[in-house]
C-alpha atoms as a PDB file:
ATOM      1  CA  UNK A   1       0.000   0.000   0.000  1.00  0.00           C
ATOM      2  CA  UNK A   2       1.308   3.403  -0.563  1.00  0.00           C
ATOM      3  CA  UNK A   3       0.696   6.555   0.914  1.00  0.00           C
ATOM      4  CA  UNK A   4       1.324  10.314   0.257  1.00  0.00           C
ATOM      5  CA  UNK A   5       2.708  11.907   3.456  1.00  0.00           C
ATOM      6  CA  UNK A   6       3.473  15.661   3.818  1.00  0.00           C
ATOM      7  CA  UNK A   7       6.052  16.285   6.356  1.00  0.00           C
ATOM      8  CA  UNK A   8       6.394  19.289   8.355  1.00  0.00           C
ATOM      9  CA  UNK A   9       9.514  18.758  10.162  1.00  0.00           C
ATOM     10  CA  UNK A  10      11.261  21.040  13.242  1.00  0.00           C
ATOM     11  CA  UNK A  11       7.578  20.855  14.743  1.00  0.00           C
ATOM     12  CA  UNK A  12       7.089  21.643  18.299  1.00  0.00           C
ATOM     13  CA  UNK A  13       4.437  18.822  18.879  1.00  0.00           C
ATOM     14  CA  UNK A  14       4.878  15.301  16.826  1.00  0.00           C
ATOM     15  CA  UNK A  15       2.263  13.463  15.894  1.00  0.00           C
ATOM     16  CA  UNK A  16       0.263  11.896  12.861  1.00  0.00           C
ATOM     17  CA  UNK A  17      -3.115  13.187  11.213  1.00  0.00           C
ATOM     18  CA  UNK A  18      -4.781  11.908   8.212  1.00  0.00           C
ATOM     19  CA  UNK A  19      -6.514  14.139   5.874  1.00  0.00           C
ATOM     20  CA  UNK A  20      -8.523  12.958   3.307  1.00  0.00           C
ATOM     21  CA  UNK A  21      -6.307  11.061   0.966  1.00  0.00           C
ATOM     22  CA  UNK A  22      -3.210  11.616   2.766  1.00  0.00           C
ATOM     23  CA  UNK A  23      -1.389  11.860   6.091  1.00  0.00           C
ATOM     24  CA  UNK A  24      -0.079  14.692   7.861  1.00  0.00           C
ATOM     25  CA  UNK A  25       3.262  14.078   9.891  1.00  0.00           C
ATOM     26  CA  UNK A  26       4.694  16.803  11.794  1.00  0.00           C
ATOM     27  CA  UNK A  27       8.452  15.422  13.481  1.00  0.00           C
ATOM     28  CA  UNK A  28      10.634  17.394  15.535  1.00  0.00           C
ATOM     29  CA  UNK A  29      13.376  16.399  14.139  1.00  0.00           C
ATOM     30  CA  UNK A  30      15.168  18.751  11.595  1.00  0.00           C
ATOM     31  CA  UNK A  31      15.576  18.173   8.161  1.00  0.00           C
ATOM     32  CA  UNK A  32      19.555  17.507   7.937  1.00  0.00           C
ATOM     33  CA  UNK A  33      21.193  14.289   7.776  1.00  0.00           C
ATOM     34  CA  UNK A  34      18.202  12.174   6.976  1.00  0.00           C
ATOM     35  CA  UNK A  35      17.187  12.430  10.893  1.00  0.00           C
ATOM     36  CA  UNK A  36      13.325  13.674   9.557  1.00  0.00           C
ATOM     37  CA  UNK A  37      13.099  10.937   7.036  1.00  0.00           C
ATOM     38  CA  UNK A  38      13.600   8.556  10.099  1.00  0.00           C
ATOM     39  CA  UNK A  39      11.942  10.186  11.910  1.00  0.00           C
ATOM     40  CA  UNK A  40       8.813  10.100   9.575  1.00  0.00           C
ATOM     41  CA  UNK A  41       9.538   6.212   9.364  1.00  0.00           C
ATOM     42  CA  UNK A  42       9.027   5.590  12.895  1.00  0.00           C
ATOM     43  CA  UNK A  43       6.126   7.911  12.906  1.00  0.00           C
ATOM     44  CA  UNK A  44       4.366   5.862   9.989  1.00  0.00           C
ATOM     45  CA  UNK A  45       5.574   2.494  11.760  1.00  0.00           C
ATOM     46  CA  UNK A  46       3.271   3.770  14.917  1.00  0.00           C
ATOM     47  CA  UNK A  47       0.757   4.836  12.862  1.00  0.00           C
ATOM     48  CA  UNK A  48      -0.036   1.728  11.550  1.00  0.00           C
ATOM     49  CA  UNK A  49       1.005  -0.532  13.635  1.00  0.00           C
ATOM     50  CA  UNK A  50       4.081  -2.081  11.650  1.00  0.00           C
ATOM     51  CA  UNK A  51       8.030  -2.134  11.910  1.00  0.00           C
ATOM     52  CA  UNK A  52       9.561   0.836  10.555  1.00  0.00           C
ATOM     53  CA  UNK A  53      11.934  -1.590   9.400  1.00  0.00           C
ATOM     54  CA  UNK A  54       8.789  -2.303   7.113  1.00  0.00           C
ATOM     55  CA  UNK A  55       8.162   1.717   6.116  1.00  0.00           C
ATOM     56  CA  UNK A  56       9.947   2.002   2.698  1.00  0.00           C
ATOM     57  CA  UNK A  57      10.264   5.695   1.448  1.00  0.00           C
ATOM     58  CA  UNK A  58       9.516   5.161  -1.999  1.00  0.00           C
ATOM     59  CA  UNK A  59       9.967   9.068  -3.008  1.00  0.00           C
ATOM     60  CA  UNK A  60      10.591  12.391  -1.920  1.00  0.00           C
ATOM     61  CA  UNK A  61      13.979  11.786   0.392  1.00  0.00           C
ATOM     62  CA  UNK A  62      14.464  15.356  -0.209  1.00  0.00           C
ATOM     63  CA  UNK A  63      11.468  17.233  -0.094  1.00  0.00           C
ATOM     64  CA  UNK A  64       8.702  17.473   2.566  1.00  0.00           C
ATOM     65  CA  UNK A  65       6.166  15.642   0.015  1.00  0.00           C
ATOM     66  CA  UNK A  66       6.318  11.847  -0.129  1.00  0.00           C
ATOM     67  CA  UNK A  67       5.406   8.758  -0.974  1.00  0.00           C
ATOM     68  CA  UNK A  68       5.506   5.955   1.232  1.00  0.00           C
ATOM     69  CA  UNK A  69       5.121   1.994   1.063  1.00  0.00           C
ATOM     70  CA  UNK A  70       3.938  -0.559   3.416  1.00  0.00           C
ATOM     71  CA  UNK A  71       3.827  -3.871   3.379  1.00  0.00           C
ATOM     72  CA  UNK A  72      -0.036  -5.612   2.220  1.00  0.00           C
ATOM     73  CA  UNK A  73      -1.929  -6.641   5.036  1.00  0.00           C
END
């Protein structure tokens, strides 16, 4: 399954929020260093309940627009 996932990184409060067609993820970590991109990751992993070893980042590793994959249920 793949999702689009805006990021909003250096965010005071983390957390997840889906919108419509899409999620929301707001990480405080900044964007330097791929630390946000983990970040995100993890924050997908919770999410929905899977490994973030599971949480592939199929596009977007530089941009705050992405495109996720996780594994079929």
């Amino acid at each position: 399954m793949r999702i689009r996932v805006d990021v909003k990184p250096n965010s005071k409060v983390p957390g997840v929020e889906a919108i419509e067609d899409h999620l929301v993820v707001r990480v405080k970590e900044p964007p330097r260093e791929g630390r946000a991109n983990a970040a995100v990751k993890r924050a997908v992993a919770e999410y929905f309940g899977v490994a973030p070893g599971d949480v592939r980042l199929i596009s977007g590793t530089s941009g705050r627009h992405k495109i996720v994959e996780l594994p079929d249920r």
